[in-house]
Protein backbone atom coordinates (compact mmCIF):
# COMPACT_ATOMS: atom_id res chain seq x y z
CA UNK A 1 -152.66 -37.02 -98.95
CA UNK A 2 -151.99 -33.72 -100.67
CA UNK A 3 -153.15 -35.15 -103.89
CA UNK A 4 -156.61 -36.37 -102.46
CA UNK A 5 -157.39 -33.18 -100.90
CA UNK A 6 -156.54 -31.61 -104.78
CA UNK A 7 -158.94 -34.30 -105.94
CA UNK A 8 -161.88 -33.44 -103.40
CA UNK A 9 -161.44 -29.41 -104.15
CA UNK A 10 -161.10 -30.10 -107.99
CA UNK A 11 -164.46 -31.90 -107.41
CA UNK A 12 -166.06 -29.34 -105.38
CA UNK A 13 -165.32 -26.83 -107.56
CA UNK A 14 -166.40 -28.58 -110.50
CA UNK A 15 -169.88 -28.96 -108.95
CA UNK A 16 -169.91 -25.32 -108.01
CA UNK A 17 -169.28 -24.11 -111.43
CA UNK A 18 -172.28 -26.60 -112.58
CA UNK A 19 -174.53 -25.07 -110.52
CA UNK A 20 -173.43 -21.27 -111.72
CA UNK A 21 -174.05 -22.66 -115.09
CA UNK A 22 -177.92 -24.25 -114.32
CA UNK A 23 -178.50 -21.06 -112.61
CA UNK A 24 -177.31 -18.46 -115.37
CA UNK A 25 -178.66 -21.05 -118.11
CA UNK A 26 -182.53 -21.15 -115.95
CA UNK A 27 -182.05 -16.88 -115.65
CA UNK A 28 -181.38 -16.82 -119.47
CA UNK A 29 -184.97 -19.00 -120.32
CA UNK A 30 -186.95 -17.03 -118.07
CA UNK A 31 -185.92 -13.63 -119.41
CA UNK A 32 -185.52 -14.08 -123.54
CA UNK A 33 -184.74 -10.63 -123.99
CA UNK A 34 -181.76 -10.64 -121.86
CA UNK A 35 -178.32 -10.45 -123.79
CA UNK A 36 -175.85 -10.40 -120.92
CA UNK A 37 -174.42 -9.01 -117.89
CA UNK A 38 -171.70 -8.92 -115.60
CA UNK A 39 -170.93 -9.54 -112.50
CA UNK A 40 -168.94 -7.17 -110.17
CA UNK A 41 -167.30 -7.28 -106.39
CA UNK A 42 -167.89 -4.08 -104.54
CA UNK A 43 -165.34 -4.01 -102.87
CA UNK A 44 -162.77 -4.35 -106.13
CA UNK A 45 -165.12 -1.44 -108.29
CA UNK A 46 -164.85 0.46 -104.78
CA UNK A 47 -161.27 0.65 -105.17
CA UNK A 48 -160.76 1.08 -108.92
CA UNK A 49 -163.32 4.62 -108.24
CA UNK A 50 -160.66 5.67 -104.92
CA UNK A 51 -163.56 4.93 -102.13
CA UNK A 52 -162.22 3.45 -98.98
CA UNK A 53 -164.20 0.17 -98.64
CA UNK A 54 -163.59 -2.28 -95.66
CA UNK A 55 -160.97 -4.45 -96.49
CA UNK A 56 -162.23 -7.58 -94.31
CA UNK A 57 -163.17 -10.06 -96.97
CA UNK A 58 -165.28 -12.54 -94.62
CA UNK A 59 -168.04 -14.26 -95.70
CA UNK A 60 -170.78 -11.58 -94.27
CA UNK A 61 -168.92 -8.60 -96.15
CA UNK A 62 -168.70 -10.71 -99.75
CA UNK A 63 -171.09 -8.42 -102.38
CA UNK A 64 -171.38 -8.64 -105.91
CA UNK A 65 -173.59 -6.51 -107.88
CA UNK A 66 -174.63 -6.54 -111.42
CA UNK A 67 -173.12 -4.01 -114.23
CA UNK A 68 -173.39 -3.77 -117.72
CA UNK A 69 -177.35 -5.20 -118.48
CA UNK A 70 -177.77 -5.46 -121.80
CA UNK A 71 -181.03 -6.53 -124.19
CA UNK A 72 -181.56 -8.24 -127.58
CA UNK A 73 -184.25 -5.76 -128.19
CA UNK A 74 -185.57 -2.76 -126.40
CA UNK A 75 -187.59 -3.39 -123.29
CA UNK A 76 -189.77 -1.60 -120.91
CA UNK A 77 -187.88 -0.18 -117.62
CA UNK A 78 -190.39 -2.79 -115.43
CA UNK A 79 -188.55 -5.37 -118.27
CA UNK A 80 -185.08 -3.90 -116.74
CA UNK A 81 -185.79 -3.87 -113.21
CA UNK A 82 -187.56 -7.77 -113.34
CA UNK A 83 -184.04 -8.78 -115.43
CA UNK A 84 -182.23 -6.91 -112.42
CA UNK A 85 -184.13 -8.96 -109.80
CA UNK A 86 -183.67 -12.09 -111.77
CA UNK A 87 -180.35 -11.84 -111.92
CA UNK A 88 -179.60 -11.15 -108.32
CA UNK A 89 -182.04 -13.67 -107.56
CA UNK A 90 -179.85 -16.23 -109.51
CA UNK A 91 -176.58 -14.79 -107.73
CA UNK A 92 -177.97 -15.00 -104.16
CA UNK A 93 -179.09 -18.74 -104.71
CA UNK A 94 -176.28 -19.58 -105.97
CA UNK A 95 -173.65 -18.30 -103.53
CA UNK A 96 -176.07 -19.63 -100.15
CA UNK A 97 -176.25 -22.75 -102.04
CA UNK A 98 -172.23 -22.82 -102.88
CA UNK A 99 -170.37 -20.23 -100.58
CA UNK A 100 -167.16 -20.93 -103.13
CA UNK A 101 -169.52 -19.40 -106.06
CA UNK A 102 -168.19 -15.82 -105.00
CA UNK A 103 -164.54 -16.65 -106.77
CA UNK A 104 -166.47 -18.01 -109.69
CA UNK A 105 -168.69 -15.14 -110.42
CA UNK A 106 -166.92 -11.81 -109.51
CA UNK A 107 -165.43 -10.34 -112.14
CA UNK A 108 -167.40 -12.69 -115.24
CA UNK A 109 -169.77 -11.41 -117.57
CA UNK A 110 -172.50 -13.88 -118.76
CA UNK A 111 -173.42 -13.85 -122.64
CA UNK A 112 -176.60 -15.74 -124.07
CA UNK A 113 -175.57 -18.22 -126.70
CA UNK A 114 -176.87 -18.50 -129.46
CA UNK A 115 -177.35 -22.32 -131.33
């Protein structure tokens, strides 16, 4: 039984980290200019920086926030703040579509690749 339940989460997991990767791979085509980013949990930069954040890690108190932006070429700040909306955009879908997304995502930074 224990081994079908690892089969079933192994699955689930494997179609939550497809659906990070559509998502980041869609936010990379709609924004060229965009290099990378990465994704932080508040509550872990929160304590690295000594600020006493809630430590109740239910659903409703799971944030990330985006750090470390970065362009192929310089862009306009209304270039910046539509990448910034993008990008949270693409992290909210994500994580109402696939609750589980939070583990995959906190923590990563995204790179474009280049073919």
């Amino acid at each position: 039984m224990k081994a079908i339940q690892t089969a079933l989460l192994d699955a689930h997991l494997h179609r939550v980290e497809a659906e990070v990767a559509m998502q980041i791979k869609s936010l990379f085509g709609r924004c060229p200019e965009l290099a990378g980013f990465a994704v932080q949990d508040m509550a872990a930069v929160g304590d690295l920086v000594g600020l006493s954040l809630d430590n109740d890690r239910s659903d409703e108190k799971l944030t990330l926030f985006v750090t470390d932006i970065d362009f192929s070429t310089t862009v306009s700040s209304e270039a910046i703040e539509e990448a910034y909306t993008l990008i949270g955009t693409a992290i909210s879908d994500v994580m109402s579509a696939q609750p589980k997304a939070f583990e995959l995502l906190r923590g990563r930074t995204f790179a474009r690749t280049l073919h």
